[in-house]
Protein backbone atom coordinates (compact mmCIF):
# COMPACT_ATOMS: atom_id res chain seq x y z
CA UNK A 1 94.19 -106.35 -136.00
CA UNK A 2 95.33 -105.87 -132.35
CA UNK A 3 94.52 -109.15 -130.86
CA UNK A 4 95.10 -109.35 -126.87
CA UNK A 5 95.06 -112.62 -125.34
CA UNK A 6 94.04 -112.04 -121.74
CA UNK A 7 93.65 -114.89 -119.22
CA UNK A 8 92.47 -114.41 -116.10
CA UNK A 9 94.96 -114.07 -112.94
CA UNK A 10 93.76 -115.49 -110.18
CA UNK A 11 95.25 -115.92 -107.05
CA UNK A 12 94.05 -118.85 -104.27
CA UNK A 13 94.85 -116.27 -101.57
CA UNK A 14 92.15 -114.27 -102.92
CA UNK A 15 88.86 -114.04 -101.07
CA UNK A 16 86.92 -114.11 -104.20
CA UNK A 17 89.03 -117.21 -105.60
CA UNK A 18 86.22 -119.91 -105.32
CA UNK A 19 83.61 -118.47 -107.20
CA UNK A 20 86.42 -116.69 -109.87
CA UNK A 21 87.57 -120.34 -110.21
CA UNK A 22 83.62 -121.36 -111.01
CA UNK A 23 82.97 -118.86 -112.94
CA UNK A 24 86.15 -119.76 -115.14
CA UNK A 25 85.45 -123.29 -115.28
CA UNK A 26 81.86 -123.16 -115.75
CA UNK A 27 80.75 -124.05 -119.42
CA UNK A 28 77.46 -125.75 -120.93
CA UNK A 29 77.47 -129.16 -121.95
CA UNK A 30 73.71 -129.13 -123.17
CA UNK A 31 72.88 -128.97 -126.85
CA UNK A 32 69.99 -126.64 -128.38
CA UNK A 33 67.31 -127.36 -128.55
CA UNK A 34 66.81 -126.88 -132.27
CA UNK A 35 69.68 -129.49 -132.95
CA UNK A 36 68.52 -132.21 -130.65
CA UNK A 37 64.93 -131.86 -132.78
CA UNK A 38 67.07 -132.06 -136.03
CA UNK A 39 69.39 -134.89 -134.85
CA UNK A 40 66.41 -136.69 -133.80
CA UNK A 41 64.17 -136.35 -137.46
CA UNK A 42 67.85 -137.65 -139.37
CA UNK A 43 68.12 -140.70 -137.18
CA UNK A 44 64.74 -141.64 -137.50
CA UNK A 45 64.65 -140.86 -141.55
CA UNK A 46 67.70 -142.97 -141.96
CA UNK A 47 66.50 -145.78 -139.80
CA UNK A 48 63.25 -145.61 -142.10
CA UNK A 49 64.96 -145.18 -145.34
CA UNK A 50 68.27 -145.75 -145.39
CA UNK A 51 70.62 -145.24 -148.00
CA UNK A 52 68.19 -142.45 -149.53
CA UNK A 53 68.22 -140.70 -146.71
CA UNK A 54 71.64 -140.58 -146.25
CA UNK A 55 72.42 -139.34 -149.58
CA UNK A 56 70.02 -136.66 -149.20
CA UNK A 57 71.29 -135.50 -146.02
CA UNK A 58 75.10 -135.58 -148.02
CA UNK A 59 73.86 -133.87 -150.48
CA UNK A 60 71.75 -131.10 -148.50
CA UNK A 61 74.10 -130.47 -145.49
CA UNK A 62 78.07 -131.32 -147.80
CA UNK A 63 76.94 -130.45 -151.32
CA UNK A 64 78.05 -133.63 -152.16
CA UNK A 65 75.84 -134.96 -154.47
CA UNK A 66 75.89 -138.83 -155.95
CA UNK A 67 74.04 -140.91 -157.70
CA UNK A 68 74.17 -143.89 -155.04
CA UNK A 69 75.84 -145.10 -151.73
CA UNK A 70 78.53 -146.48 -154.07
CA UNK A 71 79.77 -143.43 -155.33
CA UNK A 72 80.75 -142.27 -152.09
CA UNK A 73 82.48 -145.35 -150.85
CA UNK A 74 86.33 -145.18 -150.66
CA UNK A 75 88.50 -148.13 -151.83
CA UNK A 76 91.57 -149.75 -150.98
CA UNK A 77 92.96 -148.50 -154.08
CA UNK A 78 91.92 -144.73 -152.66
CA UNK A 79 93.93 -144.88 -149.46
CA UNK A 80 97.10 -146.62 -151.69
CA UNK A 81 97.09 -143.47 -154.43
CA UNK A 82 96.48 -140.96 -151.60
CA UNK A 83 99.56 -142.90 -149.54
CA UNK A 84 101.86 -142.88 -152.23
CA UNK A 85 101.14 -139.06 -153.48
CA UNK A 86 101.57 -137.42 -150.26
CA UNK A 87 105.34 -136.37 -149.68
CA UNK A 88 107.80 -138.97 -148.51
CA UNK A 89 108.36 -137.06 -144.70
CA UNK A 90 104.48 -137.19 -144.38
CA UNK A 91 104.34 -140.73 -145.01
CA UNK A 92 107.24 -141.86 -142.59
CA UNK A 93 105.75 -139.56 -140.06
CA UNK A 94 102.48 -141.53 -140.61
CA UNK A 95 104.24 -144.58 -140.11
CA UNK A 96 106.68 -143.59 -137.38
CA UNK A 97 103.45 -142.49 -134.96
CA UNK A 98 101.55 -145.30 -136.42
CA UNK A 99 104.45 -147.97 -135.12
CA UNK A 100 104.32 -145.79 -131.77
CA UNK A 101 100.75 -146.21 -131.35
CA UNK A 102 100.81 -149.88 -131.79
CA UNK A 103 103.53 -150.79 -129.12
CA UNK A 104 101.58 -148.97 -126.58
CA UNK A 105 98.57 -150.25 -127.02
CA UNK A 106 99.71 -153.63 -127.75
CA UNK A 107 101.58 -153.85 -124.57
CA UNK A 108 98.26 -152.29 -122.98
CA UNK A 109 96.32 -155.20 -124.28
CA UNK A 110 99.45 -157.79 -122.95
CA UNK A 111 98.37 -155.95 -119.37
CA UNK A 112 95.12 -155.07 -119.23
CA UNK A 113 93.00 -157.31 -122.65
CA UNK A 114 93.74 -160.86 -121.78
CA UNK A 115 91.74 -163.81 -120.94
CA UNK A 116 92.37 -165.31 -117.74
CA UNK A 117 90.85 -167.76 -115.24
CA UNK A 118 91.80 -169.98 -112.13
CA UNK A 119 90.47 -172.97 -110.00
CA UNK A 120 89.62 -172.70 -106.54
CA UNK A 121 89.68 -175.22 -104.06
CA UNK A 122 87.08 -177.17 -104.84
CA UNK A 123 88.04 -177.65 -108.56
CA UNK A 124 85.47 -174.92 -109.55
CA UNK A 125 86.86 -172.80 -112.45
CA UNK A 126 86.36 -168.82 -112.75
CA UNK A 127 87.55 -166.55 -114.79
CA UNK A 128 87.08 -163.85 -117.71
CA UNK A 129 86.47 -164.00 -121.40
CA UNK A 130 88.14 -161.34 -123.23
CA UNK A 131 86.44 -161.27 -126.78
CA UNK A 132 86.79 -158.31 -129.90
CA UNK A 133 83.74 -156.53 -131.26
CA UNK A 134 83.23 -157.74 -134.04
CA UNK A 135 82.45 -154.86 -136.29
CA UNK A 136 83.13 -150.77 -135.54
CA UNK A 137 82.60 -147.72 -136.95
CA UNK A 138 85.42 -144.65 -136.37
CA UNK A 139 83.92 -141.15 -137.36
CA UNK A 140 86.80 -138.85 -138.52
CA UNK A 141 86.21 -135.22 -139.09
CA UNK A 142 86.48 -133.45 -142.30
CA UNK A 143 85.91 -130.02 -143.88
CA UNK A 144 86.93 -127.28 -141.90
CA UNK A 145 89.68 -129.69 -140.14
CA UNK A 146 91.04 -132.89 -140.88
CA UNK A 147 92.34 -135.29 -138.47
CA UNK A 148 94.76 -138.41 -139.51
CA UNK A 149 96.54 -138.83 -135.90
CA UNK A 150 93.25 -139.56 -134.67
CA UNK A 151 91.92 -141.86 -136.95
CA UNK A 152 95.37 -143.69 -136.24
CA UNK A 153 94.18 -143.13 -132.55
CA UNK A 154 91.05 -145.14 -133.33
CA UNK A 155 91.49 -147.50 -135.81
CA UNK A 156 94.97 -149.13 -134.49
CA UNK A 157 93.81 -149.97 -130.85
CA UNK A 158 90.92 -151.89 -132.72
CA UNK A 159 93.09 -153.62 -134.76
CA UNK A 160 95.50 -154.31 -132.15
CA UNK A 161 91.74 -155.41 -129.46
CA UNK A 162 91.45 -158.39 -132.56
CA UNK A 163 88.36 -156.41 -134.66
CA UNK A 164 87.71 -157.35 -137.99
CA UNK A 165 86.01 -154.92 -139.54
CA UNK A 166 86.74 -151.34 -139.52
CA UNK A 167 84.42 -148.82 -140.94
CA UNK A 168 85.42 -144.79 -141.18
CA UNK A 169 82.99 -142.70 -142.00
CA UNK A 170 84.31 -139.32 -143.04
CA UNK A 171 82.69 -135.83 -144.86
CA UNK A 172 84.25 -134.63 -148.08
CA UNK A 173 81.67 -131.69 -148.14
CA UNK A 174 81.78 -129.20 -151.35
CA UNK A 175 83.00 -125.97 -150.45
CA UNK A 176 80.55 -123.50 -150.10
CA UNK A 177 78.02 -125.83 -148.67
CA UNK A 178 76.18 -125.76 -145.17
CA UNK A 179 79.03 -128.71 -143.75
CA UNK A 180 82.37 -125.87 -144.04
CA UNK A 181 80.05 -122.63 -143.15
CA UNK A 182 78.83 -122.04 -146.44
CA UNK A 183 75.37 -121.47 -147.67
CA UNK A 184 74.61 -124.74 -149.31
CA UNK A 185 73.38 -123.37 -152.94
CA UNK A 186 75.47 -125.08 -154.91
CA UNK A 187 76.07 -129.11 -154.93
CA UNK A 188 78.91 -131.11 -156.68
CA UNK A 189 80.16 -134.79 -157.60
CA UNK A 190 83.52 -133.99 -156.36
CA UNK A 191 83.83 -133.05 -152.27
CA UNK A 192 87.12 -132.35 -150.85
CA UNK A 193 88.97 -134.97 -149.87
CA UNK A 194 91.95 -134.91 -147.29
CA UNK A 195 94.94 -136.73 -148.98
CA UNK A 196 96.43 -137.16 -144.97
CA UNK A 197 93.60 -138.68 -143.76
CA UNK A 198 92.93 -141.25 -146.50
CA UNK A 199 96.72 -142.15 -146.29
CA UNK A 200 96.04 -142.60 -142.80
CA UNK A 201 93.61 -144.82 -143.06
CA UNK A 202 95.71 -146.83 -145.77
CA UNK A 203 98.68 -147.27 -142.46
CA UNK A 204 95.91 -147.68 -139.93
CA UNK A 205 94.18 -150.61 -141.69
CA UNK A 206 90.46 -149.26 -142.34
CA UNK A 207 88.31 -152.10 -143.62
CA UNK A 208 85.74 -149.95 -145.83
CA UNK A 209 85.13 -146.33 -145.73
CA UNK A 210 82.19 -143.40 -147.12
CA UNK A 211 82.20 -139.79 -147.38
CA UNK A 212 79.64 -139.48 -145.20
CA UNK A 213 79.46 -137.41 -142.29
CA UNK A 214 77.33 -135.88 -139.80
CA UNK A 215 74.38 -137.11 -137.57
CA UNK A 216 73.38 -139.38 -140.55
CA UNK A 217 76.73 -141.16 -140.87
CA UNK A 218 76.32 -142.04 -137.03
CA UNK A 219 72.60 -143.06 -137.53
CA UNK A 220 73.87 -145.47 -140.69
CA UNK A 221 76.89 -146.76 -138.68
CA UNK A 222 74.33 -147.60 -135.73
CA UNK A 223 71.55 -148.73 -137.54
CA UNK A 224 72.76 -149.97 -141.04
CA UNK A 225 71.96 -148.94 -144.37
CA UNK A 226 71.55 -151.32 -147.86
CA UNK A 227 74.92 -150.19 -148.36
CA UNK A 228 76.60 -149.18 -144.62
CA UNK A 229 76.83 -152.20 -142.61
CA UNK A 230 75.46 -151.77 -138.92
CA UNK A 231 78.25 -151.70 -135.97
CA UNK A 232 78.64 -152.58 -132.61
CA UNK A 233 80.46 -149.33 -131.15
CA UNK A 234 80.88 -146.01 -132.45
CA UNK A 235 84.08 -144.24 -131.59
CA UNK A 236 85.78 -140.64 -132.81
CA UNK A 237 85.09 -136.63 -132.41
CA UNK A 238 82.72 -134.81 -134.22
CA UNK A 239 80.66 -131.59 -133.79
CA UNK A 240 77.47 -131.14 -132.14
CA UNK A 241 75.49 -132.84 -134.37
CA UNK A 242 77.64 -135.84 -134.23
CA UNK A 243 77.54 -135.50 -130.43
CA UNK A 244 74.07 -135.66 -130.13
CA UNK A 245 73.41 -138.26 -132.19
CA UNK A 246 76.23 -140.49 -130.54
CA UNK A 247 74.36 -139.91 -127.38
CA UNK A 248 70.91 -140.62 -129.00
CA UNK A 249 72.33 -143.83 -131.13
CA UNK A 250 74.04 -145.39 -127.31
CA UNK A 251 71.89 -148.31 -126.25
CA UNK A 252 71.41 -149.46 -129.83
CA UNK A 253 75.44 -149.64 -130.21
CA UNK A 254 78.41 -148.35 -127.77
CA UNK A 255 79.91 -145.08 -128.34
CA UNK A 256 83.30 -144.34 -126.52
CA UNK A 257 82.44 -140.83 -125.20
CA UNK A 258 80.86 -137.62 -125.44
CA UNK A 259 84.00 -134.92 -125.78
CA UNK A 260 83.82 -131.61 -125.18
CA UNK A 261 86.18 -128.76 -125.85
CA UNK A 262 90.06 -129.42 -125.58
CA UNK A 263 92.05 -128.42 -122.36
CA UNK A 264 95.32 -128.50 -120.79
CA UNK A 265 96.65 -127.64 -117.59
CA UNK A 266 100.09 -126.96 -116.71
CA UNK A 267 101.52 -127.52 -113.28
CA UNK A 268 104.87 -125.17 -113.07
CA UNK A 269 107.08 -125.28 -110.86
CA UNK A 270 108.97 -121.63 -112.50
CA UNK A 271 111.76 -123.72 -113.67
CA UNK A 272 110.12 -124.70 -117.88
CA UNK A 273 111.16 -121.51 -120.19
CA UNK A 274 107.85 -119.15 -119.82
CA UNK A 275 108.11 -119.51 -123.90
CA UNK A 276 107.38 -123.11 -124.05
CA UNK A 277 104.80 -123.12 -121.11
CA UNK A 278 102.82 -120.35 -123.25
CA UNK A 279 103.29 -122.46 -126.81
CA UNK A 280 101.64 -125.53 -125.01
CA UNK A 281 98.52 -123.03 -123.49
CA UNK A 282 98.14 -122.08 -127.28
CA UNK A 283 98.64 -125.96 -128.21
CA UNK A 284 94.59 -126.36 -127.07
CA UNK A 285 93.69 -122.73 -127.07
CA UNK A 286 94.01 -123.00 -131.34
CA UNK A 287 91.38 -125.86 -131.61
CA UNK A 288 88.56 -123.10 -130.93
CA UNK A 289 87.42 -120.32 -129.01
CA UNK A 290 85.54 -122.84 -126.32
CA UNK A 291 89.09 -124.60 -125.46
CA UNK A 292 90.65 -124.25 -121.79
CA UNK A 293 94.24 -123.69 -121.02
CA UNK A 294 94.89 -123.68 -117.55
CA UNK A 295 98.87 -122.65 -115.85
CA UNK A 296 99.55 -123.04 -112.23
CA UNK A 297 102.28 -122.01 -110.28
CA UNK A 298 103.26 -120.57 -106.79
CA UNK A 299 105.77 -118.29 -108.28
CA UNK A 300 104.31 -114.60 -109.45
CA UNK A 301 107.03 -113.66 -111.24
CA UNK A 302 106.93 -117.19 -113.50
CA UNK A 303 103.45 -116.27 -114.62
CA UNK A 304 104.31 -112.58 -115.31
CA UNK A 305 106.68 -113.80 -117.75
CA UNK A 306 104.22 -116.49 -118.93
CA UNK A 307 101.84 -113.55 -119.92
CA UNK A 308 104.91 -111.31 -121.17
CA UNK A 309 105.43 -114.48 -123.94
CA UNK A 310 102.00 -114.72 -124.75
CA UNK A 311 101.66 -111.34 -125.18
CA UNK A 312 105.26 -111.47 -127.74
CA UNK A 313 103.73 -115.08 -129.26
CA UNK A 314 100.23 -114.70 -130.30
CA UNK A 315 101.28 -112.35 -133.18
CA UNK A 316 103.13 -114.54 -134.65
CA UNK A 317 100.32 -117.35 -134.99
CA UNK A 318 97.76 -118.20 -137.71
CA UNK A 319 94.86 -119.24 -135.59
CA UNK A 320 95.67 -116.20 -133.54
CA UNK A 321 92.03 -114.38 -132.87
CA UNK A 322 91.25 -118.27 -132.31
CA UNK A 323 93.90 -118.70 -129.71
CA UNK A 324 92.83 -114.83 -128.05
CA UNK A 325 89.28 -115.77 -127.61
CA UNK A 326 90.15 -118.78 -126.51
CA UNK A 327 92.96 -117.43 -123.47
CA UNK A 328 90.36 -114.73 -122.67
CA UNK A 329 87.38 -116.36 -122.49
CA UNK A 330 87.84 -119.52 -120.90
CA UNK A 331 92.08 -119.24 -119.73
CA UNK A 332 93.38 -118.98 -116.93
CA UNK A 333 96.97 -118.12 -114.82
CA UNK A 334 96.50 -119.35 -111.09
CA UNK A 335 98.83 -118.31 -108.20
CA UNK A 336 99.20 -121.37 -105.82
CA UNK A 337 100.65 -121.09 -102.42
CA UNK A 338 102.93 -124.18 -103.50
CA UNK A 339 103.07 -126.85 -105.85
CA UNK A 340 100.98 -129.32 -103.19
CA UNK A 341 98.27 -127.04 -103.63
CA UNK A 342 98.39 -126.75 -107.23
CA UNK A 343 97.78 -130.57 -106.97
CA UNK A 344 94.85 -130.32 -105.22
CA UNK A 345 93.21 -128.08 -107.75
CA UNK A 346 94.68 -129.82 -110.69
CA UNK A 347 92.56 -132.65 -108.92
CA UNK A 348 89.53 -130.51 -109.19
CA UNK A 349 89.56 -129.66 -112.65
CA UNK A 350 90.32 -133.15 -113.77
CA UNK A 351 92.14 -131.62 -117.28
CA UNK A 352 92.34 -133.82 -120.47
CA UNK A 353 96.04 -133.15 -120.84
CA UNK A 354 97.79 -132.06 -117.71
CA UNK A 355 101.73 -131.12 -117.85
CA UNK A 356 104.23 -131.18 -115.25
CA UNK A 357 106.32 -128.79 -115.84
CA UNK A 358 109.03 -129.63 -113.42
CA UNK A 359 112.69 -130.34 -112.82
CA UNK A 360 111.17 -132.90 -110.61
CA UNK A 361 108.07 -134.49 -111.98
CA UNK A 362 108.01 -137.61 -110.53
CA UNK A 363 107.64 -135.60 -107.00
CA UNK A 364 104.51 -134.60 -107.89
CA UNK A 365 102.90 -137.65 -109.70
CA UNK A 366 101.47 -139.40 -107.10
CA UNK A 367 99.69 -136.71 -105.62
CA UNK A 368 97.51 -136.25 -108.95
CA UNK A 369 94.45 -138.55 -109.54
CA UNK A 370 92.30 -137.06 -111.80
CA UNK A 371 93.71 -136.37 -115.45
CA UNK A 372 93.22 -138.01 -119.15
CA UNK A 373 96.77 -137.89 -119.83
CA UNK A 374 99.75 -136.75 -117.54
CA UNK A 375 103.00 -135.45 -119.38
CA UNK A 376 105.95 -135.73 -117.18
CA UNK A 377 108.74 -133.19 -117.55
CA UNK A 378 109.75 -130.18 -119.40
CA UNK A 379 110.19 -131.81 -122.52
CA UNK A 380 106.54 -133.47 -122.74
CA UNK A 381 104.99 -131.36 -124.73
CA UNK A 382 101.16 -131.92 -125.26
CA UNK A 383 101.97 -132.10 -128.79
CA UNK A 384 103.58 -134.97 -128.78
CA UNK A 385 101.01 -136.86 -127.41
CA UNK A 386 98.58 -135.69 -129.99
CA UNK A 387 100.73 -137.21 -132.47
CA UNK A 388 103.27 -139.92 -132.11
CA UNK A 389 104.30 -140.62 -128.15
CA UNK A 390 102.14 -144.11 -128.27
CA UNK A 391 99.29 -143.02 -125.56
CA UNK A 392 95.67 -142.77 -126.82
CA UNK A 393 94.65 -138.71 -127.50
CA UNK A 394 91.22 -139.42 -127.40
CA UNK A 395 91.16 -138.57 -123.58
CA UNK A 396 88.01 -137.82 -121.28
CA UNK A 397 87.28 -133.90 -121.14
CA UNK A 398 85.29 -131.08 -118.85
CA UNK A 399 86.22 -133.15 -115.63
CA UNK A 400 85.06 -136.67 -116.56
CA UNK A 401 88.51 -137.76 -116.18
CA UNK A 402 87.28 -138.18 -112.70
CA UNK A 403 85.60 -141.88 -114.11
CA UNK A 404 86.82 -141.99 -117.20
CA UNK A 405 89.53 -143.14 -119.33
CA UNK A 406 91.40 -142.74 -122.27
CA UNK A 407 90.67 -144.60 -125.44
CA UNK A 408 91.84 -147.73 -125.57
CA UNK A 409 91.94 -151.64 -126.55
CA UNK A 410 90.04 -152.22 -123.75
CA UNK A 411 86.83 -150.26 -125.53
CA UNK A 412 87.33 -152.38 -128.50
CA UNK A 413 86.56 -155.55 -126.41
CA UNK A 414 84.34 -157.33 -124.36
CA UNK A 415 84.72 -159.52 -121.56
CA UNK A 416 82.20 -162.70 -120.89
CA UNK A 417 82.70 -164.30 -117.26
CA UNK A 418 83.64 -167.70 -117.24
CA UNK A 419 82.41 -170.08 -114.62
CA UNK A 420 82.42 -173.90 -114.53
CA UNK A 421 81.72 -175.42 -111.47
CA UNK A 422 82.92 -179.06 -110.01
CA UNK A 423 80.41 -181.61 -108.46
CA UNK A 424 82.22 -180.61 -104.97
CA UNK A 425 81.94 -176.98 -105.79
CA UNK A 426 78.00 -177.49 -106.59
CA UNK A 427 77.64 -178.68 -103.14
CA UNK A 428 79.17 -175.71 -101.61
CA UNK A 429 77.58 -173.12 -103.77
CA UNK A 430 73.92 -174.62 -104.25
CA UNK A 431 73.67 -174.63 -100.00
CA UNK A 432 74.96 -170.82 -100.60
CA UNK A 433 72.94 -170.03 -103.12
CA UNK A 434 69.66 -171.57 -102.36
CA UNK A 435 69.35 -169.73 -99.01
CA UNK A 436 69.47 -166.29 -100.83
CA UNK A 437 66.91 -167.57 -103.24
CA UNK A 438 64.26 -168.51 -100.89
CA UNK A 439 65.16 -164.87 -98.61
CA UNK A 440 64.35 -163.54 -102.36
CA UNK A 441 61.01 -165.92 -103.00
CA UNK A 442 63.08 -167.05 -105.83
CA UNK A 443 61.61 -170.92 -105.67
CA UNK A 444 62.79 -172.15 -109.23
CA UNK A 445 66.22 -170.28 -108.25
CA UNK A 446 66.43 -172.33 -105.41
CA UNK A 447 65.37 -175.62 -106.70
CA UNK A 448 67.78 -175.75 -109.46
CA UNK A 449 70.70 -175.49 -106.82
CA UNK A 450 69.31 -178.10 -104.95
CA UNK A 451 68.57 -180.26 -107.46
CA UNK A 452 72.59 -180.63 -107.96
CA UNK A 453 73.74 -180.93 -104.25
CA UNK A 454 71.18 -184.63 -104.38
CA UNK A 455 71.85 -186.08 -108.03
CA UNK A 456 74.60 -186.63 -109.70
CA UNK A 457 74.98 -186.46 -113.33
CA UNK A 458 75.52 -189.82 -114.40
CA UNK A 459 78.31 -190.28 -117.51
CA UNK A 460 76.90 -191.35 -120.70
């Protein structure tokens, strides 16, 4: 097969370069219709029934087929076996990015997750509560892709936020059935389990886990089960159907975000070899066909050669009609009139991963404020994010970087305001605060700020 991987050039000099830009930026976020009906029947069914329901669903949808909610929970004693058979460079690699991943977010919470309060002048003490959820559940793909750097991307910030309970949910479907493209005719006791990821989940600390998957594993996370205990935030990817029901299932428990598909954008300043710039555009291009890979540059020639390596490349890669559909569909190479302008447009997209591919990185830093993750340098590959840098790679996509943020300790916590205020302080405030009660008709508001500036409370 003769697979050409052809991303747009564009040029900002171009007359036609704002709506080229749209029209390569533009994709869908809304769901069908048909899958927002069927997500909606499987949340309500498990709400109703529970554990049945959820081992129907396994069984129709992964071919998985058991008896009871116990026969597809994982043990301790699963994640140990699967830990100690995988080769020895897997599991230091697991535990090398695992150690990573822990320092950074444990210095996060050190800056950002602490309690604090002071008193003012009046003796009056403020301040915040920082408290872990209690209980969460971390959804971890399986079946046609397996994903152990991020369940270490989920589960170790809420062990390091203080949660106690950790619940992964992850498919095991049957091959053949509907869950890896199959036509779901045949079932099985057995699914097919991912040795990586339940070693993973031995180094990341998972409390309890099920082969579950799906929009019923997020409707038995959110509303509990006989066997699946309810949980208080729902973080991890998933397809559509886990999408939807995320979004459906928010209100009753958090959810850290909706995803969509993967991106990076490079910033280049010419100076990166054109064969490691094109590598990193396939790094996201390979997840699937819907991914955007994004180069700018001011310098022609640099994304000639760009295409010239992409063109010598994509042969040589197994997701390669992937990584084609991908660049041709959705890529792009833009010619900048400098690297301040490529900035500004970087700040426009708002990319999930952006690169700056620079002899000079630092230059351009501050003059980008819009990204999930910004990789300083020629040697900051994307990659290494993804797996073992420390930084969260469960990152804000399709320009929600804009308000959003990486994952985080922070979403494993809540913070409670604390406020205790002095006998002086009540005099100060309760003048303060009954004034905007009455200009509000608030009369019981009012009163009870009065009532403290008159009577003291005697000690007993």
């Amino acid at each position: 097969m003769n697979l050409v991987a052809a991303p747009a050039r564009l040029s900002t000099a171009a007359a036609t370069f704002e709506a080229d830009f749209a029209a390569r930026l533009h994709w869908s976020a809304d769901t069908d219709a048909a899958i927002e009906q069927r997500v909606a029947d499987i949340l309500a069914d498990v709400q109703k029934r529970g554990d049945a329901a959820v081992l129907e669903y396994t069984a129709r949808f992964d071919g998985l087929s058991a008896p009871n909610m116990a026969a597809l929970e994982l043990t301790q004693a699963d994640f140990k076996a699967a830990f100690d058979a995988i080769p020895q460079a897997q599991r230091d690699a697991l535990q090398a990015a695992a150690k990573r991943v822990r320092s950074y977010h444990e210095a996060q919470k050190k800056a950002s997750g602490e309690s604090w309060s002071y008193r003012d002048e009046d003796g009056t003490l403020l301040g915040q509560k920082v408290t872990p959820l209690d209980r969460v559940g971390i959804y971890v793909p399986g079946g046609k892709a397996a994903y152990p750097s991020s369940l270490l991307m989920n589960a170790i910030p809420a062990h390091v936020a203080g949660v106690q309970e950790i619940i992964m949910v992850v498919p095991t479907p049957v091959r053949g059935s509907v869950a890896t493209g199959g036509t779901g005719e045949g079932t099985s006791t057995k699914g097919e389990r991912n040795e990586l990821v339940l070693a993973a989940a031995y180094v990341a600390g998972v409390t309890r886990a099920f082969t579950i998957g799906g929009a019923q594993a997020v409707a038995a996370l959110a509303y509990g089960t006989e066997t699946v205990p309810k949980v208080d935030k729902i973080t991890g990817p998933g397809n559509a159907y886990v999408a939807s029901a995320k979004k459906r299932v928010f209100g009753t428990v958090g959810i850290d975000m909706i995803a969509g598909p993967s991106e990076i954008l490079v910033l280049a300043d010419g100076t990166t070899p054109p064969d490691w710039v094109a590598m990193d555009l396939f790094s996201q291009a390979e997840h699937d066909e819907l991914a955007q890979s994004i180069l700018l540059c001011p310098d022609a020639a640099y994304l000639d050669a760009v295409q010239r390596e992409i063109d010598r490349l994509l042969p040589t890669m197994p997701r390669a009609e992937i990584i084609a559909k991908s660049l041709t569909g959705r890529g792009a190479l833009i010619l900048t009139k400098d690297m301040e302008e490529a900035c500004a447009i970087s700040n426009r997209i708002a990319p999930e991963h952006l690169e700056v591919s620079s002899t000079d990185p630092h230059r351009w830093e501050p003059l980008l404020r819009h990204a999930g993750a910004i990789f300083l340098g020629a040697y900051t590959s994307e990659s290494l994010g993804d797996y073992c840098a420390g930084p969260n790679h469960v990152l804000p996509t399709s320009g929600t970087a804009r308000f959003s943020s990486p994952l985080g300790v922070y979403d494993f916590q809540k913070r409670s305001s604390l406020i205790e205020v002095s006998e002086a302080g009540a005099q100060v405030l309760g003048t303060i605060a009954a004034e905007l009660a009455y200009g509000e008709g608030l009369q019981a508001h009012a009163q009870a700020a009065e009532m403290r500036l008159t009577t003291p409370v005697k000690p007993r």
